[in-house]
C-alpha atoms as a PDB file:
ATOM      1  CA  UNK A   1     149.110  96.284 -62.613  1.00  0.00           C
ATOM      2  CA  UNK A   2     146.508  93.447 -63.677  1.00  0.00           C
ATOM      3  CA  UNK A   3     145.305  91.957 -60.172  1.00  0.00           C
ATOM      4  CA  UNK A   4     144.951  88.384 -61.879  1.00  0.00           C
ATOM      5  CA  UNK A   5     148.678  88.285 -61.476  1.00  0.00           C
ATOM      6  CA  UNK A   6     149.094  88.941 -58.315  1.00  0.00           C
ATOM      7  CA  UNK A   7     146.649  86.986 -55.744  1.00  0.00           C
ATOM      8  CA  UNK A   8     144.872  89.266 -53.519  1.00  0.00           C
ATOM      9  CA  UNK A   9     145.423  88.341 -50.001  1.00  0.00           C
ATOM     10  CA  UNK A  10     148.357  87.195 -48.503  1.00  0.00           C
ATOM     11  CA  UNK A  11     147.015  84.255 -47.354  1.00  0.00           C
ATOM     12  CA  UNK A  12     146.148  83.509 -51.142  1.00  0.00           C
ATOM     13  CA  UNK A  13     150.155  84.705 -52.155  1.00  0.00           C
ATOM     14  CA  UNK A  14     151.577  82.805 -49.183  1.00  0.00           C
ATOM     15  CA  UNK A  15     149.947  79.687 -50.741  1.00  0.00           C
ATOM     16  CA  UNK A  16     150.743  79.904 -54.027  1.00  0.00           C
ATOM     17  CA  UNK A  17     154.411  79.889 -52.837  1.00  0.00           C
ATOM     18  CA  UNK A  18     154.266  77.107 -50.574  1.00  0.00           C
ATOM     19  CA  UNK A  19     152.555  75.190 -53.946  1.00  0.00           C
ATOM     20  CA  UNK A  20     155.594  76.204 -55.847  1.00  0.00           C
ATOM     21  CA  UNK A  21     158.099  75.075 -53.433  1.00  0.00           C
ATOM     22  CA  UNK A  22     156.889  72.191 -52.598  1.00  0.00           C
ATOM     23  CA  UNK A  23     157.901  70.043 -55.403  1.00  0.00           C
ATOM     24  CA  UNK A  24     161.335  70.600 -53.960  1.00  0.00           C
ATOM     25  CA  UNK A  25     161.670  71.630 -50.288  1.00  0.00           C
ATOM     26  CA  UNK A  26     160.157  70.198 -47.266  1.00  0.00           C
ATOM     27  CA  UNK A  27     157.516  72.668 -46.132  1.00  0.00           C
ATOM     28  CA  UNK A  28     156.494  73.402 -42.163  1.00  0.00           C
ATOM     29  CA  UNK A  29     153.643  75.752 -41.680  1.00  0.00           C
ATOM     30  CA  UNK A  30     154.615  77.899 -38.195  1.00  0.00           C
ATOM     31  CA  UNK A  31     152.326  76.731 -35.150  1.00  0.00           C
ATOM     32  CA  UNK A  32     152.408  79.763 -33.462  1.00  0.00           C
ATOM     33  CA  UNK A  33     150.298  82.145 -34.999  1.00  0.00           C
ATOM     34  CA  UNK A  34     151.812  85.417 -32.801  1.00  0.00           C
ATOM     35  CA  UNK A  35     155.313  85.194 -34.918  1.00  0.00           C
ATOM     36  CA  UNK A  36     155.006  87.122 -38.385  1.00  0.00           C
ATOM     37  CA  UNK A  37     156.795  83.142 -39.696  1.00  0.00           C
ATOM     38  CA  UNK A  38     154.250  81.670 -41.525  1.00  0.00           C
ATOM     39  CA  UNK A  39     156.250  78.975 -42.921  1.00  0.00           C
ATOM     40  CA  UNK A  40     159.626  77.131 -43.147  1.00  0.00           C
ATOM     41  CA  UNK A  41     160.910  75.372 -46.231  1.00  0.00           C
ATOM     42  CA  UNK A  42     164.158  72.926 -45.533  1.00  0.00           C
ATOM     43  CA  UNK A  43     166.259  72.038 -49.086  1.00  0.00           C
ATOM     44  CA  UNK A  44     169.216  69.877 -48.845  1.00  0.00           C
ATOM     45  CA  UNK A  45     171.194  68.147 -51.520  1.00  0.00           C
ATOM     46  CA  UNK A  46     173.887  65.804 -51.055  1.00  0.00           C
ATOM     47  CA  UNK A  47     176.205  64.984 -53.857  1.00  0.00           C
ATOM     48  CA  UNK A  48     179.308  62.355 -53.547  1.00  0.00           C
ATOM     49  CA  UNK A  49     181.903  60.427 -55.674  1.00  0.00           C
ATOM     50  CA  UNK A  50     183.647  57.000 -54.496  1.00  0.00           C
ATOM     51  CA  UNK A  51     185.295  54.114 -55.939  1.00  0.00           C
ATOM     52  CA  UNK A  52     183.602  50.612 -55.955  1.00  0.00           C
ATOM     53  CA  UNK A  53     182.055  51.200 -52.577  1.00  0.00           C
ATOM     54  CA  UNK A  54     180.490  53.691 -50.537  1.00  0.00           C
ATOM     55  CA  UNK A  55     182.961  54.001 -47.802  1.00  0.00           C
ATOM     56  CA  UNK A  56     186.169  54.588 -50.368  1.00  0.00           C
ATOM     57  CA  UNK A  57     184.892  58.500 -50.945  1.00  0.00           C
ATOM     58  CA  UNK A  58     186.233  60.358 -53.347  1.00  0.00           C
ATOM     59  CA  UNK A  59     184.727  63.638 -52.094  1.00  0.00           C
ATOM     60  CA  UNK A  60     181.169  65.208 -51.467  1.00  0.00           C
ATOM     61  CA  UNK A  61     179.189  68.391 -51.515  1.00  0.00           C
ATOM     62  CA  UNK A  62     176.817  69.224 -49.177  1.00  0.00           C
ATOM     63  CA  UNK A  63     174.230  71.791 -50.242  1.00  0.00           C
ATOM     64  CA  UNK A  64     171.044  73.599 -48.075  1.00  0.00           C
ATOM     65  CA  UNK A  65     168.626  76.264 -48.301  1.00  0.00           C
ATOM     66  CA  UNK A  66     166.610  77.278 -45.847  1.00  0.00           C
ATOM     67  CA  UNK A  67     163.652  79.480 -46.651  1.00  0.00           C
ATOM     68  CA  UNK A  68     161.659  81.590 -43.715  1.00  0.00           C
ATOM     69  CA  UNK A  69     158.101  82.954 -44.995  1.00  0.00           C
ATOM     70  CA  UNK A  70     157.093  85.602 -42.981  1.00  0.00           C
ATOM     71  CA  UNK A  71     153.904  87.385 -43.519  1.00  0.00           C
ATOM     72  CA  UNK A  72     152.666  90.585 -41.817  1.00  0.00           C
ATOM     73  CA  UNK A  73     150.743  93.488 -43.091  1.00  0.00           C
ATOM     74  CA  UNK A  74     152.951  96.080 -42.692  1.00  0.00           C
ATOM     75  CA  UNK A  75     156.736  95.740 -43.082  1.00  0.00           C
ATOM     76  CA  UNK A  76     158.246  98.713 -40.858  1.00  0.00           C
ATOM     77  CA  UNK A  77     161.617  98.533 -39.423  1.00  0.00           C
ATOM     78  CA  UNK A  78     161.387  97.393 -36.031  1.00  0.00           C
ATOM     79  CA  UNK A  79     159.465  93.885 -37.771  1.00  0.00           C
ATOM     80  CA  UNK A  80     162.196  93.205 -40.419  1.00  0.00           C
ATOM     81  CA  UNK A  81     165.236  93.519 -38.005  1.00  0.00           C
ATOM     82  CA  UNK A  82     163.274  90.457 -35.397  1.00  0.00           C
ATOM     83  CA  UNK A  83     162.286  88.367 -38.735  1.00  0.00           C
ATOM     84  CA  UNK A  84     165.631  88.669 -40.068  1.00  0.00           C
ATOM     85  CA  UNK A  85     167.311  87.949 -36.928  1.00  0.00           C
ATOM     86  CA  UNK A  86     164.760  85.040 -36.091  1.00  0.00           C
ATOM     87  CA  UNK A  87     165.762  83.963 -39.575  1.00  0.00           C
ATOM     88  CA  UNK A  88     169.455  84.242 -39.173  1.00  0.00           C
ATOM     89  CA  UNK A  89     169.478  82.953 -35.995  1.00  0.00           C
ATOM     90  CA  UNK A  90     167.507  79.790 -37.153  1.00  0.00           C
ATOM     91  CA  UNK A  91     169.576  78.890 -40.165  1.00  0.00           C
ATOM     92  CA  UNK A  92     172.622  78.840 -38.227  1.00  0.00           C
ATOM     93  CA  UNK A  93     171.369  76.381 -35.989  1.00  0.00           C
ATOM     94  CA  UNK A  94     171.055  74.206 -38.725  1.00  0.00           C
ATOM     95  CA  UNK A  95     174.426  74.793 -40.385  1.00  0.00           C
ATOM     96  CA  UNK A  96     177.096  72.148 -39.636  1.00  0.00           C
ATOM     97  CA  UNK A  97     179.714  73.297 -40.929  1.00  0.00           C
ATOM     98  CA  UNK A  98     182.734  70.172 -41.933  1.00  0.00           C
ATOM     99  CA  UNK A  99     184.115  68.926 -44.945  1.00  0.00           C
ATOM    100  CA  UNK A 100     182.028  68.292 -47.973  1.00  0.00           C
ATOM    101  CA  UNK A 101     179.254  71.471 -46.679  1.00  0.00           C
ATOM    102  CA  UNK A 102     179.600  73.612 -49.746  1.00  0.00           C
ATOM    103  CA  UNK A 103     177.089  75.752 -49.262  1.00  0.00           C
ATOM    104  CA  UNK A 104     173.868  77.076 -47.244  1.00  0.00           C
ATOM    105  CA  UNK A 105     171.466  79.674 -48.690  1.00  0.00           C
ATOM    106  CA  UNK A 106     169.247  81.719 -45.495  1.00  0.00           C
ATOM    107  CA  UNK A 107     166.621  83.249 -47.499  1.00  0.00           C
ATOM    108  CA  UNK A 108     164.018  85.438 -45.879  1.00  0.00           C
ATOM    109  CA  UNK A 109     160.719  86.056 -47.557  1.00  0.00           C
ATOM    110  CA  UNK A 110     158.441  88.709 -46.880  1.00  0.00           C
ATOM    111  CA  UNK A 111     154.975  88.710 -48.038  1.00  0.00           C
ATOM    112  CA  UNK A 112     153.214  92.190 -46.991  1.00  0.00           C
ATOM    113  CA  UNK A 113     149.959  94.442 -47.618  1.00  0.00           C
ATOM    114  CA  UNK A 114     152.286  97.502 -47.459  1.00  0.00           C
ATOM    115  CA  UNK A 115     156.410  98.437 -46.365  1.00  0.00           C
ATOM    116  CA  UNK A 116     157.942 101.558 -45.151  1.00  0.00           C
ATOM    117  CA  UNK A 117     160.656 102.587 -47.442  1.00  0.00           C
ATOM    118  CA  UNK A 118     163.109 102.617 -44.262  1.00  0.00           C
ATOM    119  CA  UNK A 119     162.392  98.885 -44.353  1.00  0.00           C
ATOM    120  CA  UNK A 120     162.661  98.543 -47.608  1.00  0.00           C
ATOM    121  CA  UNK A 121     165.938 100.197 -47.509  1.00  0.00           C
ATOM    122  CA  UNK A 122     167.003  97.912 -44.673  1.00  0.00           C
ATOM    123  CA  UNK A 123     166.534  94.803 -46.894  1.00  0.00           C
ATOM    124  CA  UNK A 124     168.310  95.892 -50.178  1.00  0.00           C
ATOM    125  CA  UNK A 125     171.142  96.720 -47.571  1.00  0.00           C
ATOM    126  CA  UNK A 126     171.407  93.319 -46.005  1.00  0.00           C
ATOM    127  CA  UNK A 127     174.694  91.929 -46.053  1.00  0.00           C
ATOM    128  CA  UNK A 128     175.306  88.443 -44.406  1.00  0.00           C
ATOM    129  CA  UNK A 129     177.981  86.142 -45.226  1.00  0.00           C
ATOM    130  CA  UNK A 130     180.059  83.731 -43.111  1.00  0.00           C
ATOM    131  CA  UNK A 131     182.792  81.577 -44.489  1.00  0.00           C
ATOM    132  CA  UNK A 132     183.540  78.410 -42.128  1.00  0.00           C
ATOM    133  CA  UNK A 133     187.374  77.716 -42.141  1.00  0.00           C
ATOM    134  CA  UNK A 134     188.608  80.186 -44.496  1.00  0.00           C
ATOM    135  CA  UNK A 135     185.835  78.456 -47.231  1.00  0.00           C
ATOM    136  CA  UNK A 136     187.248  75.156 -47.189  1.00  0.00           C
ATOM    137  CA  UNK A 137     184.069  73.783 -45.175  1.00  0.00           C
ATOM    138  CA  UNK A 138     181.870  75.641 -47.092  1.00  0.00           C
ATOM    139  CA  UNK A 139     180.118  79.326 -46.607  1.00  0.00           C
ATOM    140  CA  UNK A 140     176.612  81.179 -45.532  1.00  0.00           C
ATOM    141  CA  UNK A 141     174.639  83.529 -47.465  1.00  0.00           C
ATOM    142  CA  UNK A 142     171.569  85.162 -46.677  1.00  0.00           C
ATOM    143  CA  UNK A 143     168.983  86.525 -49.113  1.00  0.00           C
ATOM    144  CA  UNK A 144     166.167  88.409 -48.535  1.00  0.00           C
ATOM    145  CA  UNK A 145     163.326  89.068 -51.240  1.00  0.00           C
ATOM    146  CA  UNK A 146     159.726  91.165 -50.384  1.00  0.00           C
ATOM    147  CA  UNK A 147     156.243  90.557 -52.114  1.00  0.00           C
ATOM    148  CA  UNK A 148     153.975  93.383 -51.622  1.00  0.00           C
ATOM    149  CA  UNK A 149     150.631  92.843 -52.402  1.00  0.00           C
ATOM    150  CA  UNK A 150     149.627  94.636 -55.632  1.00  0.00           C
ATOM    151  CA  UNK A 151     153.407  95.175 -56.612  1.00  0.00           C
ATOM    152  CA  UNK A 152     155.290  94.597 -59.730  1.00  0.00           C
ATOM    153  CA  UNK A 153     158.763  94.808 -58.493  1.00  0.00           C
ATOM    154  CA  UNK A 154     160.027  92.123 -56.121  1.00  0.00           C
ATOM    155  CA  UNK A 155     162.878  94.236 -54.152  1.00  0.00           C
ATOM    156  CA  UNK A 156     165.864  91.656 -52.889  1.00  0.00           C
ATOM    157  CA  UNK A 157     169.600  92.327 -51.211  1.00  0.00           C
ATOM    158  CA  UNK A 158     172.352  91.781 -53.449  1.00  0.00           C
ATOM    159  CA  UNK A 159     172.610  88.075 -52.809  1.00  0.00           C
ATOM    160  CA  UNK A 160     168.456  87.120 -53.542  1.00  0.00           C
ATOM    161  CA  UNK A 161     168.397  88.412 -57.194  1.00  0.00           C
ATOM    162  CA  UNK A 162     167.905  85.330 -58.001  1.00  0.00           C
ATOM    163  CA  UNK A 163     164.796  85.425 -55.427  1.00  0.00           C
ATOM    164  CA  UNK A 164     163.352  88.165 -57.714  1.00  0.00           C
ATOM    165  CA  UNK A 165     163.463  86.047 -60.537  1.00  0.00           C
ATOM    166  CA  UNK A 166     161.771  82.676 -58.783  1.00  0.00           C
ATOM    167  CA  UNK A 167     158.994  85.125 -57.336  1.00  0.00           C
ATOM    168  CA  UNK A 168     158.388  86.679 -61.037  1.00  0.00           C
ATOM    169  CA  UNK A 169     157.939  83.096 -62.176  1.00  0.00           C
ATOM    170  CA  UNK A 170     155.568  82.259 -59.544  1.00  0.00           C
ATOM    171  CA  UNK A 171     153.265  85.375 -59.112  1.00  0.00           C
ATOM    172  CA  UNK A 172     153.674  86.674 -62.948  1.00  0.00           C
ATOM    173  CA  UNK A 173     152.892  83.421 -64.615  1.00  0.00           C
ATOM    174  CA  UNK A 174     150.846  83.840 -67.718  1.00  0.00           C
ATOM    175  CA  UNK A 175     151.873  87.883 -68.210  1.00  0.00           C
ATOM    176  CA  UNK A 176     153.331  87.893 -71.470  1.00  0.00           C
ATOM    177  CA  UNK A 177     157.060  88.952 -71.215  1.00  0.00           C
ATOM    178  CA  UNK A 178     158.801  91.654 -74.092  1.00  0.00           C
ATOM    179  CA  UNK A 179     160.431  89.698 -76.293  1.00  0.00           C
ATOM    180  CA  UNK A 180     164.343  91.451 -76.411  1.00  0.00           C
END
């Protein structure tokens, strides 16, 4: 792998994110620099229809992603399960679930030197969902997506393919892609 792709530190990587998501998410950098969280990114979208005025509301969607940014040299076990529970945890908080919330994404981003395949494992295998009254006040989904330093592949859970993608986009930019 070319090392002009991918940055070199993770401070360097963990920037180049927070660059790409800003144009779209409000970004907090973590005060506490004994937590692995280096960052939290807050994207919400509100989307309504009405008739003549604002208070005759046809319906609305509510829509929110959360994004935790954890960073940490090593990604063994015992680290992912407290990120991804400080992560769950956290984005629940900030769920209210009531008619017109569609939808919030929990996605947990791990940017590491090096990851123990047990971890590794423990990530593709993530499965968290939560509907809030049988759907009708919208649902939870968490995604999880790792950047190793020096890596090609950008492994996710089920739910963060689309994670892989975005992260290809931002670390990859200017590799030329095979043309199908």
């Amino acid at each position: 792998m070319d090392k002009k792709f991918l940055p070199v530190t993770r401070e360097e990587m963990l920037e180049k994110l927070l660059d790409a998501y800003s144009g779209y998410f409000d970004i907090e950098r973590a005060e506490s620099s004994a937590l692995p969280l280096a960052a939290v990114c807050h994207f919400n979208v509100r989307t309504a229809k009405y008739v003549l005025l604002k208070k005759a509301e046809l319906w609305s969607a509510d829509s929110n992603e959360h994004v935790y940014i954890f960073s940490v040299p090593e990604l063994n076990e015992e680290v992912y399960r407290s990120c991804e529970k400080l992560a769950y945890d956290r984005g629940m908080s900030l769920i209210d679930p009531k008619p017109g919330h569609m939808y919030t994404y929990i996605t947990a981003v791990f940017l590491c030197d090096t990851c123990t395949p047990e971890a590794e494992k423990l990530l593709k295998k993530c499965r968290l969902y939560k509907s809030f009254h049988f759907s009708l006040h919208g649902w939870m989904d968490f995604h999880t997506v790792l950047v190793r330093r020096g890596a090609a592949d950008f492994p996710t859970n089920r739910s963060g393919r689309t994670n892989a993608k975005l992260m290809k986009n931002i670390f990859m930019k200017g590799k030329k892609k095979r043309s199908v």
